[in-house]
ModelCIF file with pLDDT and N, C-alpha, C, O atoms, coordinates in Angstrom:
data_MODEL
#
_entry.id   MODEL 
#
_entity.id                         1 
_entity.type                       polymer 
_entity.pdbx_number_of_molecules   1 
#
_entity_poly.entity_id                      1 
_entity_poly.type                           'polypeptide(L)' 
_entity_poly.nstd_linkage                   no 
_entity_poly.nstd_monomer                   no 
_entity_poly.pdbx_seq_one_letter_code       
;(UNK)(UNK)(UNK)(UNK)(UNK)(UNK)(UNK)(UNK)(UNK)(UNK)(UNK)(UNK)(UNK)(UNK)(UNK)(UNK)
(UNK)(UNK)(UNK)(UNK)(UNK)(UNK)(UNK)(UNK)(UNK)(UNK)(UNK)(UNK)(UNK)(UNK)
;
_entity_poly.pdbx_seq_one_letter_code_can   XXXXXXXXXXXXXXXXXXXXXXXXXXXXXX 
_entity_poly.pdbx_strand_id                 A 
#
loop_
_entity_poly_seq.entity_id 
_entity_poly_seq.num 
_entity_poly_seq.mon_id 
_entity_poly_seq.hetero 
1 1  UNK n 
1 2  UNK n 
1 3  UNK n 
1 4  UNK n 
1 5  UNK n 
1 6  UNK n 
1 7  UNK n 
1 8  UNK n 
1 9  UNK n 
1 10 UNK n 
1 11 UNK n 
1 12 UNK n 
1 13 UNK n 
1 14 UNK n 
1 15 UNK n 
1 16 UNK n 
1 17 UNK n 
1 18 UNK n 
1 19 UNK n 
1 20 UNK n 
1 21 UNK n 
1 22 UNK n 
1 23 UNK n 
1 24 UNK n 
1 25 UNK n 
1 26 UNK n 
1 27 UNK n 
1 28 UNK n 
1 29 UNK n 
1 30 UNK n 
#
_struct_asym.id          A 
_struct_asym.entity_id   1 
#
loop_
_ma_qa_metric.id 
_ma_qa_metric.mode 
_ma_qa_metric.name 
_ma_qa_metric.software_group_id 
_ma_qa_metric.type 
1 global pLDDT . pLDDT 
2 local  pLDDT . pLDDT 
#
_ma_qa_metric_global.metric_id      1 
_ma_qa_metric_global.metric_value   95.20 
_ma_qa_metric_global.model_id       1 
_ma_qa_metric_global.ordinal_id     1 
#
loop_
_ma_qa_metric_local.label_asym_id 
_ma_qa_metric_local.label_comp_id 
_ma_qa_metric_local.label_seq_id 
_ma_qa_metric_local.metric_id 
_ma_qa_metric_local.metric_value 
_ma_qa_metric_local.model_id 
_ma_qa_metric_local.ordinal_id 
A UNK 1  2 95.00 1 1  
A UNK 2  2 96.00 1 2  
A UNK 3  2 95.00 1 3  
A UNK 4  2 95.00 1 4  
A UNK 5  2 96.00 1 5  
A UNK 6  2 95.00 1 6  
A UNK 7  2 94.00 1 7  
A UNK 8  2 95.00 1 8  
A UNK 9  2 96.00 1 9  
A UNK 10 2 95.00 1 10 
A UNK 11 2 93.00 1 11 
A UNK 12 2 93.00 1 12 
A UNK 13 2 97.00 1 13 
A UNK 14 2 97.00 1 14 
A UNK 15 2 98.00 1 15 
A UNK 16 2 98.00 1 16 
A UNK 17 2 97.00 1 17 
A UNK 18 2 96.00 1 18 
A UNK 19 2 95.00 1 19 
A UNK 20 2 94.00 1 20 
A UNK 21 2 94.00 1 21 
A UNK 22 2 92.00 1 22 
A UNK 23 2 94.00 1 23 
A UNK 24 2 96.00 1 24 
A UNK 25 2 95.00 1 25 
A UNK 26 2 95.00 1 26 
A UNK 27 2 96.00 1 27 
A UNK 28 2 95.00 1 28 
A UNK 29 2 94.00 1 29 
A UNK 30 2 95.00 1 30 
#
loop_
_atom_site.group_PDB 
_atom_site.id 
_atom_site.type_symbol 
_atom_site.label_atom_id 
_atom_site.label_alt_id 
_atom_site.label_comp_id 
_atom_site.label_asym_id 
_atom_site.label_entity_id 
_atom_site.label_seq_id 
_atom_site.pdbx_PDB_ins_code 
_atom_site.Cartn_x 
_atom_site.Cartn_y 
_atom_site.Cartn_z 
_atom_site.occupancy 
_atom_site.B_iso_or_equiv 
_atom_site.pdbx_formal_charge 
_atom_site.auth_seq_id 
_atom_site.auth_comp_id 
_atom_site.auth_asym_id 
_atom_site.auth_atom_id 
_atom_site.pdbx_PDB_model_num 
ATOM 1   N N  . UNK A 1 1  ? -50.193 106.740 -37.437 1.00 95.00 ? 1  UNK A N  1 
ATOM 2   C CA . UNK A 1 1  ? -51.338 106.315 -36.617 1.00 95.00 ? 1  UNK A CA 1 
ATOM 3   C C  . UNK A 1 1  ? -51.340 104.800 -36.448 1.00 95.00 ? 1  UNK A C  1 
ATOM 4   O O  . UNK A 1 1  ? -51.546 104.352 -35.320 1.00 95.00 ? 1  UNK A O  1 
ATOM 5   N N  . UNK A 1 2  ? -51.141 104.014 -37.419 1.00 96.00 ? 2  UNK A N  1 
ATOM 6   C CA . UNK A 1 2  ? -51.462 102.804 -37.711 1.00 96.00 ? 2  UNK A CA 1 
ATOM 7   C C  . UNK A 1 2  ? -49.835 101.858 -36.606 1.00 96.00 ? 2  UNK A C  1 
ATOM 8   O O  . UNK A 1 2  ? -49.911 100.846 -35.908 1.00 96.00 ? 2  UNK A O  1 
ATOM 9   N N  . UNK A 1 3  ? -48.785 102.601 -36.852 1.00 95.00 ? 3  UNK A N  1 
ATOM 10  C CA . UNK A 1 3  ? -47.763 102.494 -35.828 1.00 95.00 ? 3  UNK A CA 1 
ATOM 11  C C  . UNK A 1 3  ? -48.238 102.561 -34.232 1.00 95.00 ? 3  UNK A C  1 
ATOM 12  O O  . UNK A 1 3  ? -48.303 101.645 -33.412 1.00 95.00 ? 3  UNK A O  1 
ATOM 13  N N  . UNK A 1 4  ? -48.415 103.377 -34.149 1.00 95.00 ? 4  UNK A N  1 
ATOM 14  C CA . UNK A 1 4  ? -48.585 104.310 -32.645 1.00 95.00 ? 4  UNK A CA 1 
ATOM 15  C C  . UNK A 1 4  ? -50.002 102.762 -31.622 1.00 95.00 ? 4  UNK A C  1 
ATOM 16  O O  . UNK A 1 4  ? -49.988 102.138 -30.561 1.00 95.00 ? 4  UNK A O  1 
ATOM 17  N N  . UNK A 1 5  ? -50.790 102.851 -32.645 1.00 96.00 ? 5  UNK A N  1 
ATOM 18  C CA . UNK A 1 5  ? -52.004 102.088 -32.144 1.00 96.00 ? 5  UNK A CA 1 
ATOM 19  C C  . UNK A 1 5  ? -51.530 100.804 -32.107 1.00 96.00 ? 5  UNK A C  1 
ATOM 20  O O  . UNK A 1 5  ? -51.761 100.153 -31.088 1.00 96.00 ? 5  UNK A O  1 
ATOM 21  N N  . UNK A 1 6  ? -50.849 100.250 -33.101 1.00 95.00 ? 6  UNK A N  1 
ATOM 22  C CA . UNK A 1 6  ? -50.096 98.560  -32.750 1.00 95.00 ? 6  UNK A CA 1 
ATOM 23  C C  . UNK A 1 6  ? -49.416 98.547  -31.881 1.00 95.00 ? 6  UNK A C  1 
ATOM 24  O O  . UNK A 1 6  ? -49.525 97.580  -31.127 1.00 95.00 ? 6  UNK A O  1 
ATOM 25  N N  . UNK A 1 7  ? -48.377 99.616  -31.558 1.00 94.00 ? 7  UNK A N  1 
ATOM 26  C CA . UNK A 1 7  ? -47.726 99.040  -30.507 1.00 94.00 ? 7  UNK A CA 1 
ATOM 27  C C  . UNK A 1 7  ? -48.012 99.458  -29.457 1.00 94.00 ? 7  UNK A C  1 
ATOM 28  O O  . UNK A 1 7  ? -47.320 99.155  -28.485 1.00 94.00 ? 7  UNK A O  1 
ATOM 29  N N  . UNK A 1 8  ? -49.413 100.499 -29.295 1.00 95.00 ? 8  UNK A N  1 
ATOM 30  C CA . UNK A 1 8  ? -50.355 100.379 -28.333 1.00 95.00 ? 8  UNK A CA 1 
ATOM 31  C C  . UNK A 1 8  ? -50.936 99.014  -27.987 1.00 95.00 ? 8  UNK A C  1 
ATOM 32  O O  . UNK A 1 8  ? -51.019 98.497  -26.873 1.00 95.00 ? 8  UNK A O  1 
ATOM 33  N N  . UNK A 1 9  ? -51.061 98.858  -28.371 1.00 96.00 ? 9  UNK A N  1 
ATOM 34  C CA . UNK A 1 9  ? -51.938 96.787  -28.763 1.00 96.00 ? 9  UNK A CA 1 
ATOM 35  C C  . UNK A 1 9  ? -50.939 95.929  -28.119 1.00 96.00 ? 9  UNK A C  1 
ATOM 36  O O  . UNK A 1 9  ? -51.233 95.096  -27.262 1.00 96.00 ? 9  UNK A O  1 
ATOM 37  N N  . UNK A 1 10 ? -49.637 96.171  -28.590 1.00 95.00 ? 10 UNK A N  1 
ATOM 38  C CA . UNK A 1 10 ? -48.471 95.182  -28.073 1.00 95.00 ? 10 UNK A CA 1 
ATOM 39  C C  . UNK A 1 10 ? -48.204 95.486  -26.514 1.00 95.00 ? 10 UNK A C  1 
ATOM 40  O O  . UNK A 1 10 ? -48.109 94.491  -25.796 1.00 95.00 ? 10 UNK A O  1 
ATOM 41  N N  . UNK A 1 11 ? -48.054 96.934  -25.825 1.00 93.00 ? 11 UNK A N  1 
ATOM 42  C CA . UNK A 1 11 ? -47.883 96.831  -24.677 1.00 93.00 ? 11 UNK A CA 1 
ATOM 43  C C  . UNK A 1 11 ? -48.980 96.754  -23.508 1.00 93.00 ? 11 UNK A C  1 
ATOM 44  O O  . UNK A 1 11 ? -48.779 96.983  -22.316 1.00 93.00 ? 11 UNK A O  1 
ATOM 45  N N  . UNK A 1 12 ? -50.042 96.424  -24.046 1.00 93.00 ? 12 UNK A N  1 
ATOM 46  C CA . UNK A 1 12 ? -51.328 96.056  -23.105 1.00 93.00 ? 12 UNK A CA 1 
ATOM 47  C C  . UNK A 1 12 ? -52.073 96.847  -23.044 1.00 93.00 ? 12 UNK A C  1 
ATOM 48  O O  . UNK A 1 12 ? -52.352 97.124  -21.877 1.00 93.00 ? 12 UNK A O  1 
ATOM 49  N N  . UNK A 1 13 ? -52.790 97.628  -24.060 1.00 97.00 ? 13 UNK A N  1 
ATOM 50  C CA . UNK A 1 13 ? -53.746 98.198  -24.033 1.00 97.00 ? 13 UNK A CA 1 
ATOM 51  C C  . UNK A 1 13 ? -54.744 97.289  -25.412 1.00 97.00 ? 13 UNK A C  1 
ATOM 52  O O  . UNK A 1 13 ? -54.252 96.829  -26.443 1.00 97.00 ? 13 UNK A O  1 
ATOM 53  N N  . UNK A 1 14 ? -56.037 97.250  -25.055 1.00 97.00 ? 14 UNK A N  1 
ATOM 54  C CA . UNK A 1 14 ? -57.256 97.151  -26.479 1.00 97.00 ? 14 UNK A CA 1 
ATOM 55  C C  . UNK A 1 14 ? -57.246 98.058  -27.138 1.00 97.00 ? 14 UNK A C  1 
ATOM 56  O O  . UNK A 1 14 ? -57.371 99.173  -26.630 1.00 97.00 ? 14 UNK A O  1 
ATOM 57  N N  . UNK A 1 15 ? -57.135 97.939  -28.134 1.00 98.00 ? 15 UNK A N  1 
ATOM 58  C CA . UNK A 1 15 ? -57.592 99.200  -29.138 1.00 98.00 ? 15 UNK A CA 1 
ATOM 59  C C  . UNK A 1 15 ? -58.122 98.941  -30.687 1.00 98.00 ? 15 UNK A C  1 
ATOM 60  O O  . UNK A 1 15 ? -57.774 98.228  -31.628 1.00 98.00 ? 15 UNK A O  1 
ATOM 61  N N  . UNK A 1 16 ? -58.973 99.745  -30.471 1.00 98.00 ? 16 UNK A N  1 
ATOM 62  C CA . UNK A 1 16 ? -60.350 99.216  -31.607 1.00 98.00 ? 16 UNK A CA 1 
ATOM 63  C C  . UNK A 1 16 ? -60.240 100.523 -32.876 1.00 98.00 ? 16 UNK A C  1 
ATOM 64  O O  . UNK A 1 16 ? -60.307 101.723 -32.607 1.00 98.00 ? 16 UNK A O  1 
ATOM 65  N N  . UNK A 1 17 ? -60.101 100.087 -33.939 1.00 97.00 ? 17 UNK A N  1 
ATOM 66  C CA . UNK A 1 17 ? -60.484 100.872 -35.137 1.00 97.00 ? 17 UNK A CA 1 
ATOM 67  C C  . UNK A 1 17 ? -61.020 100.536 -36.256 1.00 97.00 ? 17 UNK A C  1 
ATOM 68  O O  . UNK A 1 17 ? -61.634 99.489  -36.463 1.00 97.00 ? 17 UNK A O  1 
ATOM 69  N N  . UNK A 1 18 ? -60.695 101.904 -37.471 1.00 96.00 ? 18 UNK A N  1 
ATOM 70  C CA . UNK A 1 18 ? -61.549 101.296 -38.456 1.00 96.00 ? 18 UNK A CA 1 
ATOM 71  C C  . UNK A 1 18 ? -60.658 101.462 -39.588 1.00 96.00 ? 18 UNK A C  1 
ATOM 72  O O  . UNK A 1 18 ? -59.765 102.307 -39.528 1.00 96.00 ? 18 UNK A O  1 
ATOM 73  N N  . UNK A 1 19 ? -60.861 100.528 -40.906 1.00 95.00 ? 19 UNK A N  1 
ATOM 74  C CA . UNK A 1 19 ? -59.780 100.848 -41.800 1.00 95.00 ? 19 UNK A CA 1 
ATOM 75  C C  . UNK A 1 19 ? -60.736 101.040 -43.432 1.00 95.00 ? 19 UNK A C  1 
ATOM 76  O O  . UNK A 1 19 ? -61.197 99.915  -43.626 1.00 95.00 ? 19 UNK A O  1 
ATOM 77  N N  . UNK A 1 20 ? -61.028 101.644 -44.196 1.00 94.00 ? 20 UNK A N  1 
ATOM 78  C CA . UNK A 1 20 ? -61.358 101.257 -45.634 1.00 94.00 ? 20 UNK A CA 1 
ATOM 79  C C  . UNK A 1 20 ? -61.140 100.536 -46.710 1.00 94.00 ? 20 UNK A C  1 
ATOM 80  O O  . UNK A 1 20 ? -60.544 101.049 -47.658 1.00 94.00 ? 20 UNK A O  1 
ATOM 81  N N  . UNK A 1 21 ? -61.542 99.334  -46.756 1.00 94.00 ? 21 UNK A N  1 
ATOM 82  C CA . UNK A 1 21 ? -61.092 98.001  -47.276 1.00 94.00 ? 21 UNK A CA 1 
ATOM 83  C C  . UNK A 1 21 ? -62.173 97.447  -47.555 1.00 94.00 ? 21 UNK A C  1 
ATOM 84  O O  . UNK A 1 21 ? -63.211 97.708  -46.947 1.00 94.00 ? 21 UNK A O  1 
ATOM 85  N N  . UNK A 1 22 ? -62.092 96.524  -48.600 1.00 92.00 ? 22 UNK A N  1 
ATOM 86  C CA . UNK A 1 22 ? -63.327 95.972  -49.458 1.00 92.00 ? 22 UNK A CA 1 
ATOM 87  C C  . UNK A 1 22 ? -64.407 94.606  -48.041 1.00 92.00 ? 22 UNK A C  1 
ATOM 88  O O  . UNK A 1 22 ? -65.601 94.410  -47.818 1.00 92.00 ? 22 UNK A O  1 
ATOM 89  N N  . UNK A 1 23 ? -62.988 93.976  -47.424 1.00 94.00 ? 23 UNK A N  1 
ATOM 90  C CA . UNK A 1 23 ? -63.003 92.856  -47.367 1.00 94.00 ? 23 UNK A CA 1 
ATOM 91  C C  . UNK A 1 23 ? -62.158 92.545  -46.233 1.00 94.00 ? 23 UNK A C  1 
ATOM 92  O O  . UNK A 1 23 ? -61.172 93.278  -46.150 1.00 94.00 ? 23 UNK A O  1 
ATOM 93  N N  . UNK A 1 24 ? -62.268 91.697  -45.376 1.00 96.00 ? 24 UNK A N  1 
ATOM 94  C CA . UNK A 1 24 ? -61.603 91.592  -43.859 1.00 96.00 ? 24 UNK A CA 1 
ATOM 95  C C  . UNK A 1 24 ? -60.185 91.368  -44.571 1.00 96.00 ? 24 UNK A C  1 
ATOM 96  O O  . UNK A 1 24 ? -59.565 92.431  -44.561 1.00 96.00 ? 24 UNK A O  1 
ATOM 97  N N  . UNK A 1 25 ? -59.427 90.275  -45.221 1.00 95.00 ? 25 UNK A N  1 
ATOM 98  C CA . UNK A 1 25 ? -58.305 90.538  -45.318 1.00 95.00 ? 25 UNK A CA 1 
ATOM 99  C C  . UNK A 1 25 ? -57.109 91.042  -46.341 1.00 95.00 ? 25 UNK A C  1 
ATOM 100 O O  . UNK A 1 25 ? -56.005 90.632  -46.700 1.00 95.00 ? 25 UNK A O  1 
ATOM 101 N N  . UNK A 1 26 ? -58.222 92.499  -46.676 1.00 95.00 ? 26 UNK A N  1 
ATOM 102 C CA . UNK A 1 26 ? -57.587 93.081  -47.379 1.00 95.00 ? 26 UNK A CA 1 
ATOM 103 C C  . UNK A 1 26 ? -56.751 94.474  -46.393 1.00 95.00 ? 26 UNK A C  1 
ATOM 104 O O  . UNK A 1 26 ? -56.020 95.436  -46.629 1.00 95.00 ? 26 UNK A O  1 
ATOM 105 N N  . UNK A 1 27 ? -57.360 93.879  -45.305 1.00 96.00 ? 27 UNK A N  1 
ATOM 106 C CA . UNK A 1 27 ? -57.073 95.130  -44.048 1.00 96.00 ? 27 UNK A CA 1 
ATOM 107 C C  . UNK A 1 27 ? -55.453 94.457  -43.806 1.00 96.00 ? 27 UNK A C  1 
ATOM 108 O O  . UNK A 1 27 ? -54.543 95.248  -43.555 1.00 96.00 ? 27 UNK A O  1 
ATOM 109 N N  . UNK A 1 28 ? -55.275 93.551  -43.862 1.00 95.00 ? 28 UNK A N  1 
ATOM 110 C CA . UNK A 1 28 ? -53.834 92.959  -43.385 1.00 95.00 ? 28 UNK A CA 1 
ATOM 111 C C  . UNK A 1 28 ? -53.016 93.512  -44.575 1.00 95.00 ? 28 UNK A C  1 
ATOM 112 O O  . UNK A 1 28 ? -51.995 94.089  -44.201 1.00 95.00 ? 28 UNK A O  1 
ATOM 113 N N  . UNK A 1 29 ? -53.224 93.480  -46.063 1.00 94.00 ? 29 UNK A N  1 
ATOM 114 C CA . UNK A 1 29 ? -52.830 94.168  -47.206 1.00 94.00 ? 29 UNK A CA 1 
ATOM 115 C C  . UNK A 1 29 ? -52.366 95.922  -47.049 1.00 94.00 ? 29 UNK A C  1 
ATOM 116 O O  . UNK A 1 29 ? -51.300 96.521  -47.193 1.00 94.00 ? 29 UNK A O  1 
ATOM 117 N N  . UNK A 1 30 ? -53.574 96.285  -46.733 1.00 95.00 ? 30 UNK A N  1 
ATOM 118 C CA . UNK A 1 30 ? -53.469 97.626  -46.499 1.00 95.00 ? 30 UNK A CA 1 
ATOM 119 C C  . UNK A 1 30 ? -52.524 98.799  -45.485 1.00 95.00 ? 30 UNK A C  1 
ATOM 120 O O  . UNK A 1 30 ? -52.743 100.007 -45.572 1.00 95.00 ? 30 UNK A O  1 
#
């Protein structure tokens, strides 16, 4: 999922989600 949606992101689409993480950059960790 987390594939599919980035490189959704990379070829010009927005795309908005959600991740379970304490803390904003623990999402880059995760």
């Amino acid at each position: 999922t987390a594939d599919i949606a980035i490189r959704s992101a990379l070829t010009g689409h927005l795309v908005f989600s959600t991740l379970h993480t304490n803390d904003a950059p623990s999402a880059v960790t995760r």
